[in-house]
Structures are given as C-alpha cells and as structure tokens.
Protein backbone atom coordinates (compact mmCIF):
# COMPACT_ATOMS: atom_id res chain seq x y z
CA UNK A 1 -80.73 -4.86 0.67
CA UNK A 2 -79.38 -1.66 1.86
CA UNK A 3 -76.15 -0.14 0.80
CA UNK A 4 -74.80 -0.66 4.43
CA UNK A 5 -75.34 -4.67 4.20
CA UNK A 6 -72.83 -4.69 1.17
CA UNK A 7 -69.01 -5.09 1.77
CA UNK A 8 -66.20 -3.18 0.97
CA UNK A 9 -63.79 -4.82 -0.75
CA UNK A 10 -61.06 -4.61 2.02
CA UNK A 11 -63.77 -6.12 4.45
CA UNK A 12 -64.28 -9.44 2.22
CA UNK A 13 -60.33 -9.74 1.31
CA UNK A 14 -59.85 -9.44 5.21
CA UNK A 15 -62.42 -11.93 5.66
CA UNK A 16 -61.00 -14.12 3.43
CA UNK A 17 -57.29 -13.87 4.49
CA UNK A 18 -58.95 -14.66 8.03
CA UNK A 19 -60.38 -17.94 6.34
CA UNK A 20 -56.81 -18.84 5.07
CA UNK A 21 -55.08 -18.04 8.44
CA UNK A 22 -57.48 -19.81 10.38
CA UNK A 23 -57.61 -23.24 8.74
CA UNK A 24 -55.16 -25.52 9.87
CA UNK A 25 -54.18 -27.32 6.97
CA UNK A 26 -53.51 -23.62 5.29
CA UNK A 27 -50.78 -23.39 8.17
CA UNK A 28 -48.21 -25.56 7.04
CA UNK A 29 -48.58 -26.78 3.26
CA UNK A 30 -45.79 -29.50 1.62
CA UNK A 31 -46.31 -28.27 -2.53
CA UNK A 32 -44.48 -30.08 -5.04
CA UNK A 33 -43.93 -28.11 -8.04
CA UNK A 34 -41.67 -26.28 -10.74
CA UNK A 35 -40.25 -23.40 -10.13
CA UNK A 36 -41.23 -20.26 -13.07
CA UNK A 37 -40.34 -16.70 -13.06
CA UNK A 38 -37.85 -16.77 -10.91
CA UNK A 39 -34.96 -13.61 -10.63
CA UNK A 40 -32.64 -13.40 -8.17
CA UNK A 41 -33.30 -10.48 -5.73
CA UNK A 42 -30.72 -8.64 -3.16
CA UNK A 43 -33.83 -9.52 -0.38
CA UNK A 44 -36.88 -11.28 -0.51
CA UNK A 45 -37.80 -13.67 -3.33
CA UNK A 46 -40.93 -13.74 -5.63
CA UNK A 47 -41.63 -16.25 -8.06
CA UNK A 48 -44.03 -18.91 -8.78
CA UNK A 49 -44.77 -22.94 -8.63
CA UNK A 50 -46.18 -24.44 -11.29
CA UNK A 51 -47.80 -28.15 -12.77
CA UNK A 52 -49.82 -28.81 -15.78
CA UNK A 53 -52.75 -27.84 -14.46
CA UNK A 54 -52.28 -24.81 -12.24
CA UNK A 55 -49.88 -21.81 -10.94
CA UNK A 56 -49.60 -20.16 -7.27
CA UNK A 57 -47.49 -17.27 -6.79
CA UNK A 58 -44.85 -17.75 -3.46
CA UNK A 59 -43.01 -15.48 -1.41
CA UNK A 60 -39.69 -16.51 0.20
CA UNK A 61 -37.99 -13.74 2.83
CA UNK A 62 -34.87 -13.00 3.21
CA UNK A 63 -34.26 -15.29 6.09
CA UNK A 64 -35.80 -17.98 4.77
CA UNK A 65 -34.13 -18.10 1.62
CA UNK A 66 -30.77 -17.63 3.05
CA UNK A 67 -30.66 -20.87 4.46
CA UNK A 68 -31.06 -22.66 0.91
CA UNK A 69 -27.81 -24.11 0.55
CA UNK A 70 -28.01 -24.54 -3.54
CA UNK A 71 -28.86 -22.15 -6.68
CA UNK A 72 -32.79 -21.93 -7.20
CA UNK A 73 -33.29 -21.73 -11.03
CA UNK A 74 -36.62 -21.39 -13.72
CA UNK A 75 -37.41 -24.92 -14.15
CA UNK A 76 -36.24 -26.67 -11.62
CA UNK A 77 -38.28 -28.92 -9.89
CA UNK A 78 -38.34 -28.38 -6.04
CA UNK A 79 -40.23 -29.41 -2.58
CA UNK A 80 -41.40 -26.28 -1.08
CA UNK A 81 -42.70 -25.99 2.85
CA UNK A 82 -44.35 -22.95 4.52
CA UNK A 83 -47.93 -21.31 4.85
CA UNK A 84 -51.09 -20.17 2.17
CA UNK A 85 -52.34 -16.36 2.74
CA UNK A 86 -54.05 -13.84 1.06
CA UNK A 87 -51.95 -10.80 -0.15
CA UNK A 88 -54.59 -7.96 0.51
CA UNK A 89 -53.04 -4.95 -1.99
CA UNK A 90 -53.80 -7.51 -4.92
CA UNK A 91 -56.41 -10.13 -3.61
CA UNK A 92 -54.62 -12.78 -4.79
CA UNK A 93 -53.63 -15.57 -2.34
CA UNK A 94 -49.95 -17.11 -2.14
CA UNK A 95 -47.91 -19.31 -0.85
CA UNK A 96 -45.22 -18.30 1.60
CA UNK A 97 -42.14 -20.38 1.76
CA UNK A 98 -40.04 -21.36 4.91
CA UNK A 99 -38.29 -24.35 3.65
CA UNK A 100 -37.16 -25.91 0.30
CA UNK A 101 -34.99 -28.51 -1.41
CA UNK A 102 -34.67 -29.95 -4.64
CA UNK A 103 -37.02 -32.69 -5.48
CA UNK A 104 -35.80 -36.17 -5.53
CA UNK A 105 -32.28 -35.48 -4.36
CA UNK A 106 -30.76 -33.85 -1.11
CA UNK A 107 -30.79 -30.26 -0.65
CA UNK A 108 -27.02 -30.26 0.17
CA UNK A 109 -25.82 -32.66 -2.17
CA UNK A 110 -27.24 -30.58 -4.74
CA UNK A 111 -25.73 -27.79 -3.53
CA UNK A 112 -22.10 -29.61 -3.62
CA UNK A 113 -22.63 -30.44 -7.12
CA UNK A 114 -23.89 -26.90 -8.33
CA UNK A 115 -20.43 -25.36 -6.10
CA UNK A 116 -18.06 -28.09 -7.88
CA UNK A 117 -19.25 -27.37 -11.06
CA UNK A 118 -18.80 -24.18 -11.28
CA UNK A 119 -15.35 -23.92 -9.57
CA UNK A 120 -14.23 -26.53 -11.99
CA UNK A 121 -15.19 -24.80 -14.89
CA UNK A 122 -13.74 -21.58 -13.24
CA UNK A 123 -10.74 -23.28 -13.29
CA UNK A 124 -10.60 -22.69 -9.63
CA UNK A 125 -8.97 -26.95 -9.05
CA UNK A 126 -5.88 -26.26 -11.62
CA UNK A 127 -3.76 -24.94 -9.54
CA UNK A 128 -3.79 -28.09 -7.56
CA UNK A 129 -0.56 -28.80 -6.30
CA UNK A 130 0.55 -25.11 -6.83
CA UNK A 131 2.86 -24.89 -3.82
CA UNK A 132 5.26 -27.44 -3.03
CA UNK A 133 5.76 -28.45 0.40
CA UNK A 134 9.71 -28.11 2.02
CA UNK A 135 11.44 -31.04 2.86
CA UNK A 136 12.45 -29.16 6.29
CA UNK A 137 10.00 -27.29 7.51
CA UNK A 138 10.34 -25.16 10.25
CA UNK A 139 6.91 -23.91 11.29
CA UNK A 140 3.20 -25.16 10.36
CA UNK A 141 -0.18 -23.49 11.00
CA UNK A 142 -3.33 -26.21 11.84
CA UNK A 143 -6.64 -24.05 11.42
CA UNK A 144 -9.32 -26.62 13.56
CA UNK A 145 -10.90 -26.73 16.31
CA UNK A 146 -8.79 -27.15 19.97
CA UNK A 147 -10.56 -29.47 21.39
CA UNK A 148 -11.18 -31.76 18.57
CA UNK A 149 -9.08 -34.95 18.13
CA UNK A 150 -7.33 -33.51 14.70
CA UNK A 151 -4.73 -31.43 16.78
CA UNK A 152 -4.13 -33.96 18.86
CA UNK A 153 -3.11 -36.74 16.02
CA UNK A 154 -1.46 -34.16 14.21
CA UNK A 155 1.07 -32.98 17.26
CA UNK A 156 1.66 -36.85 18.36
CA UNK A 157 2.63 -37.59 14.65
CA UNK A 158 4.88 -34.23 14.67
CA UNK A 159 6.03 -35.35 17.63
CA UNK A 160 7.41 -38.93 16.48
CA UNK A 161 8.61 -37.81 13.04
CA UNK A 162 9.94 -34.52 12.98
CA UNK A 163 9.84 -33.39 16.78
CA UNK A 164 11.76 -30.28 16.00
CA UNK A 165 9.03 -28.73 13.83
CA UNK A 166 6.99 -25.64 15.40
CA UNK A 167 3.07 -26.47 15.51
CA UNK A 168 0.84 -23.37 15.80
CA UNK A 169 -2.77 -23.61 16.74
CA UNK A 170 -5.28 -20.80 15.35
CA UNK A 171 -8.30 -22.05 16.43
CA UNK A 172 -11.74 -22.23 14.52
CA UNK A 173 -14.92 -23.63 14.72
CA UNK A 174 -15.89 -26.20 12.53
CA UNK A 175 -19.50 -27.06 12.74
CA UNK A 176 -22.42 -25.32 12.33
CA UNK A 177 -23.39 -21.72 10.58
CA UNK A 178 -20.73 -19.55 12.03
CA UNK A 179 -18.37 -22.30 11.05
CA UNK A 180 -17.39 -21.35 7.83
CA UNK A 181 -16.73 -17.31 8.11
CA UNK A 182 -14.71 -18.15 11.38
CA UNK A 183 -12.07 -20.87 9.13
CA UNK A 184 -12.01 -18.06 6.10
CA UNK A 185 -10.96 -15.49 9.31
CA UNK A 186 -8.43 -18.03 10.39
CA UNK A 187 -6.91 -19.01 6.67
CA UNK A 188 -6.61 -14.81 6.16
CA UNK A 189 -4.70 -14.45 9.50
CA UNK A 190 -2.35 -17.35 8.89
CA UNK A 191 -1.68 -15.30 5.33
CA UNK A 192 -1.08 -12.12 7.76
CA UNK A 193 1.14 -13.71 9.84
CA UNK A 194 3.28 -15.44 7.56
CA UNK A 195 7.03 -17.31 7.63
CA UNK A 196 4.94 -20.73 8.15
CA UNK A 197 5.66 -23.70 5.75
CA UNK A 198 2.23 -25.31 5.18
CA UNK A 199 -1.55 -25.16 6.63
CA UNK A 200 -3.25 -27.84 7.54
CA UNK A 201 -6.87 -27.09 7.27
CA UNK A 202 -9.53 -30.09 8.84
CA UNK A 203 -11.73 -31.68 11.14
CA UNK A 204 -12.88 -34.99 12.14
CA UNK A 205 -15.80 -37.20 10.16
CA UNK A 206 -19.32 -36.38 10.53
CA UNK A 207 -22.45 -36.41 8.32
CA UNK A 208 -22.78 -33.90 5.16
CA UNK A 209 -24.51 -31.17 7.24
CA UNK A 210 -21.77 -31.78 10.16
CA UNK A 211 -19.05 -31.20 7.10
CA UNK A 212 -20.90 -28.45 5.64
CA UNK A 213 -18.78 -25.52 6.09
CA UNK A 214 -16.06 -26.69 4.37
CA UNK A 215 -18.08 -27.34 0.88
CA UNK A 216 -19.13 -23.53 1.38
CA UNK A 217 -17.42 -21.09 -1.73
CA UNK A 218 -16.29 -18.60 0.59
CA UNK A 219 -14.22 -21.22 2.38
CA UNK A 220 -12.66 -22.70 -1.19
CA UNK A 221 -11.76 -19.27 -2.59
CA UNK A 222 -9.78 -18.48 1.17
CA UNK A 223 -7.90 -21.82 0.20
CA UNK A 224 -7.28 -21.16 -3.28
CA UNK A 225 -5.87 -17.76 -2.06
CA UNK A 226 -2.98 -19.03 0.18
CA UNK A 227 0.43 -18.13 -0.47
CA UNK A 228 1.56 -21.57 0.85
CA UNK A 229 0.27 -25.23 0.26
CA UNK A 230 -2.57 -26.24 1.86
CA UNK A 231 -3.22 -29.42 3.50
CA UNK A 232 -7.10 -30.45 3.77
CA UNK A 233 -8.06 -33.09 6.34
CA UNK A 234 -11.97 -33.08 6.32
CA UNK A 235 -13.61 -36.33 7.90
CA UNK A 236 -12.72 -40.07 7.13
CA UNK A 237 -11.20 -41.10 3.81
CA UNK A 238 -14.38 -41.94 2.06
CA UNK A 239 -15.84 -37.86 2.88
CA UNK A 240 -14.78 -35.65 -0.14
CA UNK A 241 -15.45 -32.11 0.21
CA UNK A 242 -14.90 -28.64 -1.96
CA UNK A 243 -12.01 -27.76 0.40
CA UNK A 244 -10.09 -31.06 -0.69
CA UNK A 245 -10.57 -30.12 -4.26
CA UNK A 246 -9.26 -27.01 -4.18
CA UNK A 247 -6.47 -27.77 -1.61
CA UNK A 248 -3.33 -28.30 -2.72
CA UNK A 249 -3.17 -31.47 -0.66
CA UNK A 250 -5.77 -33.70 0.73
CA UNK A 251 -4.87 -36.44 3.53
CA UNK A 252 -7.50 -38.51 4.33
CA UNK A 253 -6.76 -38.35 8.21
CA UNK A 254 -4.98 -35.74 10.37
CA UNK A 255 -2.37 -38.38 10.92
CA UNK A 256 -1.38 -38.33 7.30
CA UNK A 257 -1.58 -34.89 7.12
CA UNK A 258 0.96 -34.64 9.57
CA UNK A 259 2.75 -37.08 7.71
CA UNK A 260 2.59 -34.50 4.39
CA UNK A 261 4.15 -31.95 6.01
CA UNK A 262 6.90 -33.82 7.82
CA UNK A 263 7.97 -35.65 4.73
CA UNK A 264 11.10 -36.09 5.90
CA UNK A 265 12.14 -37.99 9.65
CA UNK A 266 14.08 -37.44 12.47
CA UNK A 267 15.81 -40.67 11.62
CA UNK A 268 16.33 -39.83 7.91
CA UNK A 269 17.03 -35.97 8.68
CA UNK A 270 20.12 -37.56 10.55
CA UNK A 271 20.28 -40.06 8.13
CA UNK A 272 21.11 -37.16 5.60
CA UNK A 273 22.97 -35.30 7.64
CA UNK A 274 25.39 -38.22 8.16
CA UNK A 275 25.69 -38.49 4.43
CA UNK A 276 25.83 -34.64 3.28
CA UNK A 277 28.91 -34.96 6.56
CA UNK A 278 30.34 -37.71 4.78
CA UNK A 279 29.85 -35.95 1.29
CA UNK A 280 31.75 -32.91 2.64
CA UNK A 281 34.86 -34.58 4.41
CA UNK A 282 35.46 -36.81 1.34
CA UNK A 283 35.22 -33.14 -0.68
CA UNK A 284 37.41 -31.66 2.03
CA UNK A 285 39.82 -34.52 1.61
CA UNK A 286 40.42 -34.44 -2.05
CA UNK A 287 41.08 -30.97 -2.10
CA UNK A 288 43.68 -31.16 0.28
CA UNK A 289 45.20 -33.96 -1.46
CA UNK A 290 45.54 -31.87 -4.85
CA UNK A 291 46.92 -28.92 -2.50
CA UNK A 292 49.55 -31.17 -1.17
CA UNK A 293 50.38 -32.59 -4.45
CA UNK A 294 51.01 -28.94 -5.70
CA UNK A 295 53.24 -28.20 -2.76
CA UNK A 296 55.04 -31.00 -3.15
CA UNK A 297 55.79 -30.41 -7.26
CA UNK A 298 56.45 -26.72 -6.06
CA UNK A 299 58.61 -27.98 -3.50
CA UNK A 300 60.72 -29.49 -6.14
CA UNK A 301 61.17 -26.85 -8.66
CA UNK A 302 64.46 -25.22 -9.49
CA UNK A 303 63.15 -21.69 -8.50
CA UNK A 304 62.54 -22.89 -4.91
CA UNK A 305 65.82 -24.89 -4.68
CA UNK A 306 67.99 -22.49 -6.27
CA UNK A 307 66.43 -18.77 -6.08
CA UNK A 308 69.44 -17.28 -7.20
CA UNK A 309 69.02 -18.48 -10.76
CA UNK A 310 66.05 -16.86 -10.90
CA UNK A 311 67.48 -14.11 -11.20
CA UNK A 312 69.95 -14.50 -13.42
CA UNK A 313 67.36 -14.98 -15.86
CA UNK A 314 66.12 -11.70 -15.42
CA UNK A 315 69.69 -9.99 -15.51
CA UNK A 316 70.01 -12.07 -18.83
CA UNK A 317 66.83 -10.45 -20.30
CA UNK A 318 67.10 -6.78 -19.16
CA UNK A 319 71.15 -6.86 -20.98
CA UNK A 320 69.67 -8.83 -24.51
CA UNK A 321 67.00 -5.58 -24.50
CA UNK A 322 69.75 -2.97 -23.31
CA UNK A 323 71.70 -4.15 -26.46
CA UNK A 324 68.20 -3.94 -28.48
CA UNK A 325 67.67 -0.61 -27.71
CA UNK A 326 71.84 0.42 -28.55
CA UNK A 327 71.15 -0.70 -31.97
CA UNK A 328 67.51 0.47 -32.31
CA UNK A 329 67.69 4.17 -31.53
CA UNK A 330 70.54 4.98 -34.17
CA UNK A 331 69.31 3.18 -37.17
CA UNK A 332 65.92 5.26 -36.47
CA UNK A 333 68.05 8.81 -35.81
CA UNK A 334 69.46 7.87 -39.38
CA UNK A 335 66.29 7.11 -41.43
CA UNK A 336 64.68 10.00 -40.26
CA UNK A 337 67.33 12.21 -41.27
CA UNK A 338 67.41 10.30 -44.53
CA UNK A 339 63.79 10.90 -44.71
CA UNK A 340 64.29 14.93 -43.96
CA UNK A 341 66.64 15.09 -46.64
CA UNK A 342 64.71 13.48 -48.78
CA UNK A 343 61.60 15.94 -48.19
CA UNK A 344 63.72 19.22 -48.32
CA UNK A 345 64.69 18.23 -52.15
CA UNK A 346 61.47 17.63 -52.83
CA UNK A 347 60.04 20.98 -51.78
CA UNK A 348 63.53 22.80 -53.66
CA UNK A 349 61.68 20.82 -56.91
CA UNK A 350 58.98 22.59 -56.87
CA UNK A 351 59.34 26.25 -57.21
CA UNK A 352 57.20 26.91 -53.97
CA UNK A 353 58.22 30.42 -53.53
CA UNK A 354 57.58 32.09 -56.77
CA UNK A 355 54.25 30.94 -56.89
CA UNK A 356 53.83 31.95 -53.77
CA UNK A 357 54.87 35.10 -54.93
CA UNK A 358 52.94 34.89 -58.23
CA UNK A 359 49.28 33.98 -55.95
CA UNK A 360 50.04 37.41 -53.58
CA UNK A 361 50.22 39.80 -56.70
CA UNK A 362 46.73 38.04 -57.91
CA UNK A 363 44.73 38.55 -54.43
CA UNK A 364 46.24 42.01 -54.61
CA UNK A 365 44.96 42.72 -58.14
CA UNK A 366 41.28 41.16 -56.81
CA UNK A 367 41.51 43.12 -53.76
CA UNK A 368 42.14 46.77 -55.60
CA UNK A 369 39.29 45.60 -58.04
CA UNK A 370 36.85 44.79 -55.77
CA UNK A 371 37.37 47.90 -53.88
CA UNK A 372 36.70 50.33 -57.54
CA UNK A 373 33.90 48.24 -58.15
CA UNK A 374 32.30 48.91 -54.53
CA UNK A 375 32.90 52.35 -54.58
CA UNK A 376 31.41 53.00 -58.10
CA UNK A 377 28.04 50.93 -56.57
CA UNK A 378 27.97 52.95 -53.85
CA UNK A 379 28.05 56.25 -56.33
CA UNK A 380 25.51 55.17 -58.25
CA UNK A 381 23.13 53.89 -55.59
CA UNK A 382 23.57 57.79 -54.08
CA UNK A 383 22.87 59.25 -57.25
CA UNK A 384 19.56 57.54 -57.54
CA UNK A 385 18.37 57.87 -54.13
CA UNK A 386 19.05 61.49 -54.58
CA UNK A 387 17.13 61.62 -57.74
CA UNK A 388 14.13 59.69 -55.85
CA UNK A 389 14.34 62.65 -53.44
CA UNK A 390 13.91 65.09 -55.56
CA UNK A 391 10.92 63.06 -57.37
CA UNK A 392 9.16 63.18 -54.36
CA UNK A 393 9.78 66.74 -53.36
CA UNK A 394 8.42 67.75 -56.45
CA UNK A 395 5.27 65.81 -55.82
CA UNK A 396 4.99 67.28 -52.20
CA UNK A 397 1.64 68.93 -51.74
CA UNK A 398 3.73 71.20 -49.34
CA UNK A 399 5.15 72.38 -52.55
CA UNK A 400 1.76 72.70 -54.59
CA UNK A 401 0.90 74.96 -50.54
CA UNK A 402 4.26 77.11 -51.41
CA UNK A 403 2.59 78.15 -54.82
CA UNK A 404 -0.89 79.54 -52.99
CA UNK A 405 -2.86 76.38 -53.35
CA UNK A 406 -4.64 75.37 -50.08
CA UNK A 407 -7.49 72.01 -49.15
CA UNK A 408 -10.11 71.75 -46.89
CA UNK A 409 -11.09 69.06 -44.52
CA UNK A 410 -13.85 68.73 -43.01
CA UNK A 411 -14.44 68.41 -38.91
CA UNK A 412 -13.52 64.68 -39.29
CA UNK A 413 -10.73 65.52 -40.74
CA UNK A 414 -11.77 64.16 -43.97
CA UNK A 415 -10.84 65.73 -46.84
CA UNK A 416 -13.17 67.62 -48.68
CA UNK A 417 -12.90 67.52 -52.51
CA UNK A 418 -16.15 68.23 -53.81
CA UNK A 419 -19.86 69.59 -53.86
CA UNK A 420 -20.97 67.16 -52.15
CA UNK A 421 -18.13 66.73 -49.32
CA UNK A 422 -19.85 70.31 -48.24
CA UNK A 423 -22.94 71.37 -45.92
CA UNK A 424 -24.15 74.78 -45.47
CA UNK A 425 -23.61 75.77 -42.10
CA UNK A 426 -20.80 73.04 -41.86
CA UNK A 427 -17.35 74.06 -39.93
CA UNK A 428 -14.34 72.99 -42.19
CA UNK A 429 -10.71 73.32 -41.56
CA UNK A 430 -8.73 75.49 -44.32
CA UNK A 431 -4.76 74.18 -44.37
CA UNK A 432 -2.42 76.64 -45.97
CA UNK A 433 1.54 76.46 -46.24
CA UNK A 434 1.94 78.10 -42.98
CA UNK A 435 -1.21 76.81 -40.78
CA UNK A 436 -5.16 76.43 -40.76
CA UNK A 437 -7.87 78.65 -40.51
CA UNK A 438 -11.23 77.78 -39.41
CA UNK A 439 -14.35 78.71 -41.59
CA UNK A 440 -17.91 77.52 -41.91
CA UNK A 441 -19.84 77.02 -45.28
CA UNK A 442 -22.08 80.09 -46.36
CA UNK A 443 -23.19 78.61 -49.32
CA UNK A 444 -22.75 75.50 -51.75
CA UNK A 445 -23.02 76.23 -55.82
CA UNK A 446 -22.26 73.38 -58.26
CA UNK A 447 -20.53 74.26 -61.59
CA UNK A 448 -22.72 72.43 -64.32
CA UNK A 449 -20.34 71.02 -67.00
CA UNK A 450 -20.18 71.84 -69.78
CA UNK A 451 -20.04 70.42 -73.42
C-alpha cells in the first residue's frame, strides 16, 4: 500500500464519531450506573458512570444539568438519559447526558429530602413560630396567584370573620420554572413595604412537580427572612412542602389560613369590647365613689365648718415661738460673753507677749548672722576666682609671646612642633605677640640627641 491509502488519525476518529452519530440506538441511550469522579463545576459537568465491569466518561452541559432538581454526589447510584459520541481531541468516546434521576426513587422526592435535611441541620426550622401573630390585625399581605381559588377563600373568610381587616394582593405565579424567583420577588417586596401584620404565602393542591417551587431553597430562605409571621398554605392537607417547614405557620387550606390571621371575630371583637366597656365603667364607678366618700369626710371636718379656727391655731403657734425666741437670744448673748471672758484670762495666763518679744530678738540675731556669714562666702569665693585668674594668665602662651617666644603652624593651620611637622619648600605661618609673618621652609636639619 501506498502512503496515501493510510489514514490520518483525525480522518479515522471522524469516521468513527460518524459511526456513533449515525446509529440509531447511539442516539438516545437509558445507562444505569454509579456515579465516580464527580466535582461540582460553575458550568458544564464531567464525571463518569461506572459498574463492576466497566467505566464511560459523560458530559452534562450547563443546561442540562440545571434542570436536576437534587445534589449529584460520588457514589450515588443514578438513571442517566442522553446520546454516545466520540470526543475527537482525545479519541475516547462518551456519553452525553440530557436527563437524570436517582435510581429507584423520584428525582424530586429526592431532591425534597436532600433540601430538608440540610435546612434542618442548618437549623433553618427553629425559629418556627418566631413571630407571633396580633390578635387585631389591621392589614395582611397574600403572595398567590389572582386568579387562583386561594384569594378567593381567603377574602370570603376575611370577609365573615373579621370584615374590617385590609387584604392586599401581590400577585405571583405559582407553577412552573419562573415560579419560584417571582414568590422570593414578592416575599422581598412585602418586607419593603411593610406596616402589614402577617403573610400568607400558598396555592392550591397539585402533584409534586405542580408544588415544586415552593420546596425550592431560595423560596425557604425568603420565608425564613420575614420580619413578620408567615402563613404557608401549599395544596391539600396531606401535601407537605419546605415552605411549611420553615413557615412560621402552616394551614392546611387557605380557609384556615384566613382563619390564623383573623384569630379573633367580629362577634367576639364586640364581644370584648362590650366587656373591656363594662370593665372601664365599673373602674370609672368606683373611683368616683371613693372621690365622693372623701368629699363627703372633707365636707365634715372642723376646718371646712369653722375656718376661723384654723387660724387661731396658727396665731397660737407663731406667739409660743415669739416667746421661744425672747428667751433664746439672751441666754446665748450671755454664754458667749461668758465664753469671751473666759478666753481673755486664758491668753493673760500665758505670758504671750514676752515671748513674743523673746522669738523677735532670736530671728534678729539669725538674720545679722546669716548676713556675716554670706558676706565672708562671697569674699572668699572672690579671692579664689581671682587667684584662678592669675593661674591662668601665667600659663597664657600670650605671655610666653610677650617674652620673644613665637610657633609656627603650618598652611592647615596645624601646629608645627617638630622635624617632621616641616617640608622644604612648605609655606608656614610664624605667630608672634603682635601678628604673623609668612615664611616658607629653606631647609630641614634634625638635632641628633645626645647621650
């Protein structure tokens, strides 16, 4: 054979992927198997399906795998639907994926279990109950749909219990895939408008799928963030969903959720009224009774009957505390005198004046003292400054200068004390008593010592 009959390796793996695309039964496979290798990826999936005897990789896209409604995870076992291909960059062939549920129970159902498990262990269903609903409500939001029956039951059950209660509508839908981020949208604006009571959150029965959206997470965490109690109504009584779990109340029809919010009725509102009335005038009653019965004692006091005596009691007391005072203010004039007296001999006891006289003549003596003894410090500290002086001015080398002596520096400045300090041909600086004269070296000669 000639090179030319051979085939490149892209030709046969094209071939081949043409083999796989045409055959029918590659088209649309139903594989039973266990899922391996599987991590979660922002987009498309890639993992693989296993059995004791053999391994295919699979590929699940984006779209696809949005639509599985529970948590894939290594080792599960699963029913996968879609297509078998060849992968060209590799050569191997796969399986791509278009549909897939859990195998031997419900895709959904496993789904519901997977969500309530996890909420519960959250912790997400304690605060059941958190909010307490008001025994007069004024206002109270219904997030369903507005043509549904739910609104309707809930208004005519308003409407015979508690007629004066305000029902607002925000509409939603409830079924299908749009279902779910349209009720979290409603929940949130209820929250944003606030001053209602309660929410009642619900629609009528259906199957699982038709009740889907409210066993979706996004639509349990809206609930769980309400600032007011939430009333789920979600299909017949027997029909449990996540949203009654994490409600804080769950009716089994929209008739009793009415009933929740309206716990009090318009007969037993006036029932109440007629007894808090009641309440009051026998309150009102008794209080004027102990006000009479104070007017009446008051009535018959002497002060009321004869005012004038009232007086006279006070003209009694300001003449006992004149005659108080008369006596008071003398006996006090005369101990303090006493007291005065008393003092004055003391101080004539104790020869204050000449020892007064005696401590002057002391400072005095201290004071003329101190004042020798600074002035003969002073004299001596003169004396020896002066004598410092004079050490120094003997030690002056202007002094040594005076007597014919002169040094040289050199043009540093540096003084120049030997030999060595000298170059010939050097300038130097000769300082005398009464300048400098310039000079430059003609000639060095060391003096050898000698011994």
């Amino acid at each position: 054979m000639q090179p030319s009959d051979y085939l490149t390796v892209t030709a046969l793996t094209t071939y081949i992927a043409r083999k796989f695309s045409a055959d029918p039964y590659m088209r649309q496979v139903y594989v039973a198997g266990e899922v391996s290798n599987f991590r979660k990826r922002a987009g498309h999936q890639y993992f693989s399906l296993k059995d004791d005897g053999a391994k295919i990789n699979v590929a699940m896209f984006k779209s696809a795998f949005a639509k599985v409604k529970f948590e894939l995870e290594d080792g599960m076992r699963v029913l996968a639907v879609g297509r078998i291909g060849v992968y060209p960059p590799s050569g191997n062939y796969q399986m791509t994926i278009e549909r897939l549920e859990p195998d031997g129970i419900g895709a959904l159902y496993a789904a519901f279990q997977q969500l309530n498990t996890n909420l519960q262990k959250e912790g997400l269903y304690d605060i059941h109950n958190a909010w307490p609903l008001r025994q007069y409500p004024r206002r109270v939001a219904v997030v369903t749909s507005p043509s549904g029956a739910v609104i309707q039951d809930i208004m005519t059950t308003v409407k015979r219990r508690y007629p004066q209660l305000e029902i607002v509508l925000f509409p939603a839908l409830v079924q299908g895939d749009a279902a779910a981020d349209d009720i979290v949208a409603q929940l949130q604006n209820v929250d944003r408008v606030g001053k209602f009571d309660a929410v009642i959150v619900g629609r009528g029965g259906g199957s699982i799928e038709d009740l889907w959206p409210f066993n979706e997470e996004r639509v349990a965490r809206a609930i769980a963030a309400m600032h007011i109690p939430v009333v789920s109504s979600v299909g017949h009584e027997t029909d449990v969903t996540i949203a009654d779990y994490v409600a804080d109340y769950r009716a089994a029809t929209p008739t009793a959720a009415a009933e929740y919010v309206t716990p009090v009725t318009k007969v037993q509102a006036a029932l109440n009224l007629q007894k808090l009335t009641d309440r009051l005038i026998r309150a009102q009653n008794a209080i004027l009774q102990q006000d009479r019965a104070r007017l009446d004692r008051a009535r018959g006091s002497v002060m009321l009957t004869q005012p004038d005596r009232l007086y006279d009691n006070y003209l009694q007391r300001v003449d006992q505390l004149r005659t108080r005072l008369g006596a008071t203010v003398p006996r006090g004039l005369t101990q303090s005198a006493s007291q005065l007296e008393y003092l004055q001999k003391r101080l004539a006891h104790t020869n204050l004046v000449p020892r007064i006289a005696q401590a002057q003549l002391h400072t005095q003596d201290l004071q003329r003292r101190s004042e020798q003894a600074m002035v003969k410090m002073l004299t001596q500290l003169r004396q020896k400054i002066q004598a410092d002086v004079d050490g120094l001015d003997h030690l002056s080398p202007l002094k040594t200068m005076a007597r014919g002596y002169a040094f040289v520096t050199d043009k540093q400045g540096e003084l120049a004390q030997a030999t060595k300090d000298f170059a010939v041909g050097a300038d130097v600086t000769i300082h005398v008593a009464d300048g400098t004269i310039g000079a430059r070296v003609q000639s060095v000669q060391e003096e050898k010592s000698v011994h």
